[in-house]
Protein backbone atom coordinates (compact mmCIF):
# COMPACT_ATOMS: atom_id res chain seq x y z
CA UNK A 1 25.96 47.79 -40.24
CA UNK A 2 25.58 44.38 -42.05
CA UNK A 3 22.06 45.11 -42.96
CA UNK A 4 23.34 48.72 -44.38
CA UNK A 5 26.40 46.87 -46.62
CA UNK A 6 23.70 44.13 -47.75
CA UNK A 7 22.24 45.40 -50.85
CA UNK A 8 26.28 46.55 -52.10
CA UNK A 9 27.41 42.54 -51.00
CA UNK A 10 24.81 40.97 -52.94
CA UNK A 11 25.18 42.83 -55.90
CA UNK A 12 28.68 42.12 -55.88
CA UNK A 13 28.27 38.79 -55.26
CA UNK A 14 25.55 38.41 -58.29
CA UNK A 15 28.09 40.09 -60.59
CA UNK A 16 31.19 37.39 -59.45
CA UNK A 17 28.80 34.59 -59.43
CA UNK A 18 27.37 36.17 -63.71
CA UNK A 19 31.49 36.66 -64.32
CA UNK A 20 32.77 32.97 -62.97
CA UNK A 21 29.10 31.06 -65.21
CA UNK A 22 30.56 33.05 -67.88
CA UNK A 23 34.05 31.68 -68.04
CA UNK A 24 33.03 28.32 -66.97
CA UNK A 25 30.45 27.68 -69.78
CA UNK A 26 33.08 29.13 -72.24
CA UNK A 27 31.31 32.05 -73.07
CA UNK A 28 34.13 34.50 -73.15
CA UNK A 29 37.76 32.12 -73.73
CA UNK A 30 40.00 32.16 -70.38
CA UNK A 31 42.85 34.17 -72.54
CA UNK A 32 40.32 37.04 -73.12
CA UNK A 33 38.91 37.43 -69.77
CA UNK A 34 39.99 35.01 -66.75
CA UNK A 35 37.74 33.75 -63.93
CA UNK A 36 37.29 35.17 -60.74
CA UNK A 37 38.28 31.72 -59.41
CA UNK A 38 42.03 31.92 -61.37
CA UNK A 39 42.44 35.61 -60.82
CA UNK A 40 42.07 34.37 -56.50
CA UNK A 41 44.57 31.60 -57.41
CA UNK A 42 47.52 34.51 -59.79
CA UNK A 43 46.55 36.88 -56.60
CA UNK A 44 47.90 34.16 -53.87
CA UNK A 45 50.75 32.74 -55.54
CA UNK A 46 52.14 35.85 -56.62
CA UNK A 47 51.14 37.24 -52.64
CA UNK A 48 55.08 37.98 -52.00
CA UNK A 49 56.03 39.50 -55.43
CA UNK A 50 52.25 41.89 -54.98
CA UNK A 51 53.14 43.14 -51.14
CA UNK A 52 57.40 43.76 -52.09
CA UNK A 53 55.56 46.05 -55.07
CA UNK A 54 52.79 47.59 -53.55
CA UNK A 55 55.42 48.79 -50.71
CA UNK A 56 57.06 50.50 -53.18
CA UNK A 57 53.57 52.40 -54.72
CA UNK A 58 51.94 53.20 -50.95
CA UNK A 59 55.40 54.76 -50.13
CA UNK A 60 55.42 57.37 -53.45
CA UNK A 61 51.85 57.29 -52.51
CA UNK A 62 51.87 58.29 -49.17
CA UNK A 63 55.21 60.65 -49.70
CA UNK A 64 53.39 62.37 -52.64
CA UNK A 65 49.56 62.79 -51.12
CA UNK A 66 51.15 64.74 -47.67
CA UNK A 67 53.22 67.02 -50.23
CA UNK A 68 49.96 67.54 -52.31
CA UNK A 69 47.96 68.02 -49.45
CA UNK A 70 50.26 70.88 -47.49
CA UNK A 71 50.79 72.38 -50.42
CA UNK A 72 47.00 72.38 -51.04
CA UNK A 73 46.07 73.81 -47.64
CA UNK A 74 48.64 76.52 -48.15
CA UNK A 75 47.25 77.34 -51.67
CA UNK A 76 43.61 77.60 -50.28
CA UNK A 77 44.59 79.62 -47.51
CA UNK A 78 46.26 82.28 -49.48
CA UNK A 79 44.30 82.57 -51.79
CA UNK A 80 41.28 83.03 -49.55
CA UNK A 81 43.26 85.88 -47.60
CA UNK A 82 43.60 87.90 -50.70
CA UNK A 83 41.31 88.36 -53.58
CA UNK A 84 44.05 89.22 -56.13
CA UNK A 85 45.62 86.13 -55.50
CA UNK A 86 42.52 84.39 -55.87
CA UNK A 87 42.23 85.64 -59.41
CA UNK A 88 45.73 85.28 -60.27
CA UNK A 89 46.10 81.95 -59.28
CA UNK A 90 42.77 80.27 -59.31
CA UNK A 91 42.84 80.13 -63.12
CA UNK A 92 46.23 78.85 -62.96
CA UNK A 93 45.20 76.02 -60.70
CA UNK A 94 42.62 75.00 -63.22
CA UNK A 95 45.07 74.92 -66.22
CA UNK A 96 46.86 72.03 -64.42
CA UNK A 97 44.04 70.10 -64.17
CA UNK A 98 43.41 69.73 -67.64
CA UNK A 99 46.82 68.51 -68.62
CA UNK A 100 46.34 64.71 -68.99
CA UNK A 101 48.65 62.52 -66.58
CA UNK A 102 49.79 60.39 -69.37
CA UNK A 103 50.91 63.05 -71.27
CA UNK A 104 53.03 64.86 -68.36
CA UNK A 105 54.62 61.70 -66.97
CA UNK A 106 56.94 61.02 -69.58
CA UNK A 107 58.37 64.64 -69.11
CA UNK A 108 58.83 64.38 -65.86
CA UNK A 109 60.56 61.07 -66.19
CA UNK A 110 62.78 62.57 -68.55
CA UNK A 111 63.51 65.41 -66.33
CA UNK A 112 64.24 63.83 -63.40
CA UNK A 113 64.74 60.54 -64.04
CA UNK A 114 63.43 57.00 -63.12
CA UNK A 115 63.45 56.93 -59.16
CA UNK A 116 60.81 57.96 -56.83
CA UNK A 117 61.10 62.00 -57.62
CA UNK A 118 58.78 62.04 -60.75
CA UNK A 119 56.48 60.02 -59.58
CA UNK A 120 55.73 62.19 -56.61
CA UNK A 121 55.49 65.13 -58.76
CA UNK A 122 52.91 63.70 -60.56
CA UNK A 123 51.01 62.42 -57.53
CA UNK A 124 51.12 66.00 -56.19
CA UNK A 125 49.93 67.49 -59.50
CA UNK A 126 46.77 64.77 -59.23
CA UNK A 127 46.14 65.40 -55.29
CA UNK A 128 46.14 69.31 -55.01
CA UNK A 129 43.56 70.44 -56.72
CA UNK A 130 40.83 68.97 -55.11
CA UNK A 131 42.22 69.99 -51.35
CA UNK A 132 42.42 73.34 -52.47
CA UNK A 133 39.39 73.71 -54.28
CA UNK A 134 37.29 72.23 -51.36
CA UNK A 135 38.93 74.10 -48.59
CA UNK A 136 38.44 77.05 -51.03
CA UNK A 137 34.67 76.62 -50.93
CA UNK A 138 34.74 75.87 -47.82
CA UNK A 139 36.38 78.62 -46.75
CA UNK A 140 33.91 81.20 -48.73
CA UNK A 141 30.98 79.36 -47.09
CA UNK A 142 31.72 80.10 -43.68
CA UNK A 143 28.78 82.12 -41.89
CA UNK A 144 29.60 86.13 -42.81
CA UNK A 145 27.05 86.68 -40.06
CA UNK A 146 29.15 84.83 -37.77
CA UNK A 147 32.23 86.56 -38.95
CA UNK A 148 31.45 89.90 -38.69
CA UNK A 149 30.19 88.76 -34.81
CA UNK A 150 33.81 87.72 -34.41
CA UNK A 151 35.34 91.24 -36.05
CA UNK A 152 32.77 93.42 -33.83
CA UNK A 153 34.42 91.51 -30.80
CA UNK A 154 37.81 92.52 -32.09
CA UNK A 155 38.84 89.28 -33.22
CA UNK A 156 41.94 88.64 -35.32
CA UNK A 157 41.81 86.97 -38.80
CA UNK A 158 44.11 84.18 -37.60
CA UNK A 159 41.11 83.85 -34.77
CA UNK A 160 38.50 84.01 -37.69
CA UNK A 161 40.19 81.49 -39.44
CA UNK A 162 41.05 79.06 -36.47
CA UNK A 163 37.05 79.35 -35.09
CA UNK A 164 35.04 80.13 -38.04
CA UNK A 165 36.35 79.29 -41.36
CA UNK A 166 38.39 76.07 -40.64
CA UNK A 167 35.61 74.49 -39.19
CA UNK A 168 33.37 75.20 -41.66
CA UNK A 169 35.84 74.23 -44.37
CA UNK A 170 36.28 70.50 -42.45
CA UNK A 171 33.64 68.81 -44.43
CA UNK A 172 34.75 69.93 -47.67
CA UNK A 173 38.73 68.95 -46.92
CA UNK A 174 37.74 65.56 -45.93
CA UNK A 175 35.85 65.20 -49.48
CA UNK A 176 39.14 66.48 -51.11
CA UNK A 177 41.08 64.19 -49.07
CA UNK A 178 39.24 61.27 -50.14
CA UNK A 179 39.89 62.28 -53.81
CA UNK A 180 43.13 62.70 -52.94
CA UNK A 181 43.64 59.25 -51.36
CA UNK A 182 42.53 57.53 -54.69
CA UNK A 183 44.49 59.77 -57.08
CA UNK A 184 47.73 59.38 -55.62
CA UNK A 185 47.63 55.62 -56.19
CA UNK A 186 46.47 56.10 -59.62
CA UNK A 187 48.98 58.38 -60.34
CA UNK A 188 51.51 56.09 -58.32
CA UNK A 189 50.61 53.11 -60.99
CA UNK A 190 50.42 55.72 -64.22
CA UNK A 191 53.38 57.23 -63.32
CA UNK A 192 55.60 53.54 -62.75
CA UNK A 193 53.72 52.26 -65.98
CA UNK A 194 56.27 54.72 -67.55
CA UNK A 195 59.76 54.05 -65.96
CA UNK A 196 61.02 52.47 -63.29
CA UNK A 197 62.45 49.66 -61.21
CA UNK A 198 59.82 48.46 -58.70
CA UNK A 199 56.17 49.21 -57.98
CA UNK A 200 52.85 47.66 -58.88
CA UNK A 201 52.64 49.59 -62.16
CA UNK A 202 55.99 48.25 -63.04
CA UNK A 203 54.49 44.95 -62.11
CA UNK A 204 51.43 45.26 -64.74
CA UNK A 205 53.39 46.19 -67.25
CA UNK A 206 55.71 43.05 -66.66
CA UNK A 207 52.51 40.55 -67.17
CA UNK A 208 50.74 42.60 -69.92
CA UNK A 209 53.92 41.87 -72.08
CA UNK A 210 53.70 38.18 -71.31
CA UNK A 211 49.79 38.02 -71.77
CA UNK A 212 49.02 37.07 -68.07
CA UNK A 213 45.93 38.76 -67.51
CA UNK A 214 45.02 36.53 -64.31
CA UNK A 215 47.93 38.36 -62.70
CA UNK A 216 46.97 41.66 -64.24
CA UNK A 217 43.52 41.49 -62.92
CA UNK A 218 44.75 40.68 -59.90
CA UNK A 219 46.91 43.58 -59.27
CA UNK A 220 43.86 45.32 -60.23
CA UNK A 221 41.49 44.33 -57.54
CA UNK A 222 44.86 45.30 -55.19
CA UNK A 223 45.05 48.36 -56.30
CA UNK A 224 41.30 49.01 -55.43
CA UNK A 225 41.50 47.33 -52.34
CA UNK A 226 44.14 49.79 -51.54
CA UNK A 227 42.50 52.95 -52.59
CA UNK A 228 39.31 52.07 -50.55
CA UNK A 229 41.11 51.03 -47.91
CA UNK A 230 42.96 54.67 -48.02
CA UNK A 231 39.36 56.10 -48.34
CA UNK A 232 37.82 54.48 -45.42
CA UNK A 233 40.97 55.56 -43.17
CA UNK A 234 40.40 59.30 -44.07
CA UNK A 235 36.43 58.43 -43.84
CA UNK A 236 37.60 57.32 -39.87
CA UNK A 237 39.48 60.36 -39.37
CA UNK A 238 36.98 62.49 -40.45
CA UNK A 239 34.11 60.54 -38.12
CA UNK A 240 36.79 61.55 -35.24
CA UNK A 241 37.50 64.81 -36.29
CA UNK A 242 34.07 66.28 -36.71
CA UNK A 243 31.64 63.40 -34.34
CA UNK A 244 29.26 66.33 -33.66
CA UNK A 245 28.42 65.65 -37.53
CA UNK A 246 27.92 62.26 -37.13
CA UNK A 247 26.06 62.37 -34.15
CA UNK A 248 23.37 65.05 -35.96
CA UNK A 249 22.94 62.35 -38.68
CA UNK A 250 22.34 59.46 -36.54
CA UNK A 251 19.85 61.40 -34.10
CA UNK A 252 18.07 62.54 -37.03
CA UNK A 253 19.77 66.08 -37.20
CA UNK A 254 17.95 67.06 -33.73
């Protein structure tokens, strides 16, 4: 495993190693851009002030992904059980993606105010799409051969669906899933950036004002840490979910 993560370690190492010579020698002033070194030293002493906030994000977060996600999975499914509402809604579905966040979250703060509701609103507008459109092509991927085996035999759609087209759909729901897991803390910290009391984009926009940009880079490399933590948790419930898919990749697909 080490010897896989290598070449990723060192070249983040190089880069944090280029970045701290940088600010050291004077290269770029501290105000502009601060050292890794000072951005460790904001991220500990403001460690209490960082975990009360980021509480506040994972929970709209977490509350906002699950809502995305169902309502994803129900999307997907309907519209791959009927082909007019596949073409009535899949265009529909697209629309909303090319509505920029920043442009919707002020509405939504104005319609429903500045506590957790808009916020999850917008996380659910961010995480949808890609669970339905991946379970959708998953879905219309399954093996025809192998459902029309499963009809002949007298099999029910909810029998297709549970043995044939869910598992085929797995792989692509995990991908969406791991979109998923980043957007909704993205659109967690866009959506606080814009109103409200608590959370770690309420926090950024407290230290932009005052020009500390050691604490804003710090809350930065949290919010990271958090969305690839939340990717490699989905990444470990996929490996359990599907290990037959695993297990082809490590023997070589035999």
């Amino acid at each position: 495993m080490l010897r896989a993560k290598l070449p990723a370690i060192t070249a983040v190492a190089f880069l944090l190693i280029l970045w701290q010579t940088v600010c050291v020698l004077g290269i770029i002033p501290s105000f502009m851009l601060p050292s890794p070194a000072e951005i460790v030293t904001a991220f500990v002493t403001e460690l209490p002030v960082l975990l009360t906030n980021s509480s506040i994000t994972l929970q709209e977060a977490f509350i906002g992904m699950l809502c995305g996600v169902l309502i994803g999975f129900v999307s997907a499914v309907l519209m791959d059980s009927s082909e007019v509402l596949y073409k009535a809604f899949y265009p529909l579905l697209i629309i909303t993606q090319t509505i920029p966040t920043v442009a919707i979250a002020p509405l939504l703060v104005l319609w429903f105010g500045y506590e957790m509701a808009p916020k999850v609103i917008l996380i659910i507008i961010s995480t949808f799409f890609p669970v339905t459109v991946g379970l959708l092509d998953g879905f219309r991927s399954a093996d025809h051969d192998a459902i029309g085996l499963l009809r002949s035999m007298g099999a029910t759609r909810v029998q297709i669906f549970r043995y044939i087209k869910l598992p085929s759909a797995l792989p692509q729901l995990f991908s969406g899933l791991k979109i998923a897991a980043t957007y909704s803390v993205v659109g967690a910290v866009i959506s606080e950036w814009l109103g409200g009391f608590g959370g770690l984009g309420v926090y950024m926009t407290r230290v932009r004002k005052a020009y500390a940009f050691d604490k804003m880079f710090a809350v930065i490399f949290l919010i990271s840490a958090i969305s690839l933590a939340l990717m490699a948790l989905v990444g470990f419930a996929e490996k359990k979910s599907m290990p037959y898919r695993y297990f082809d990749e490590q023997n070589g697909g035999k």
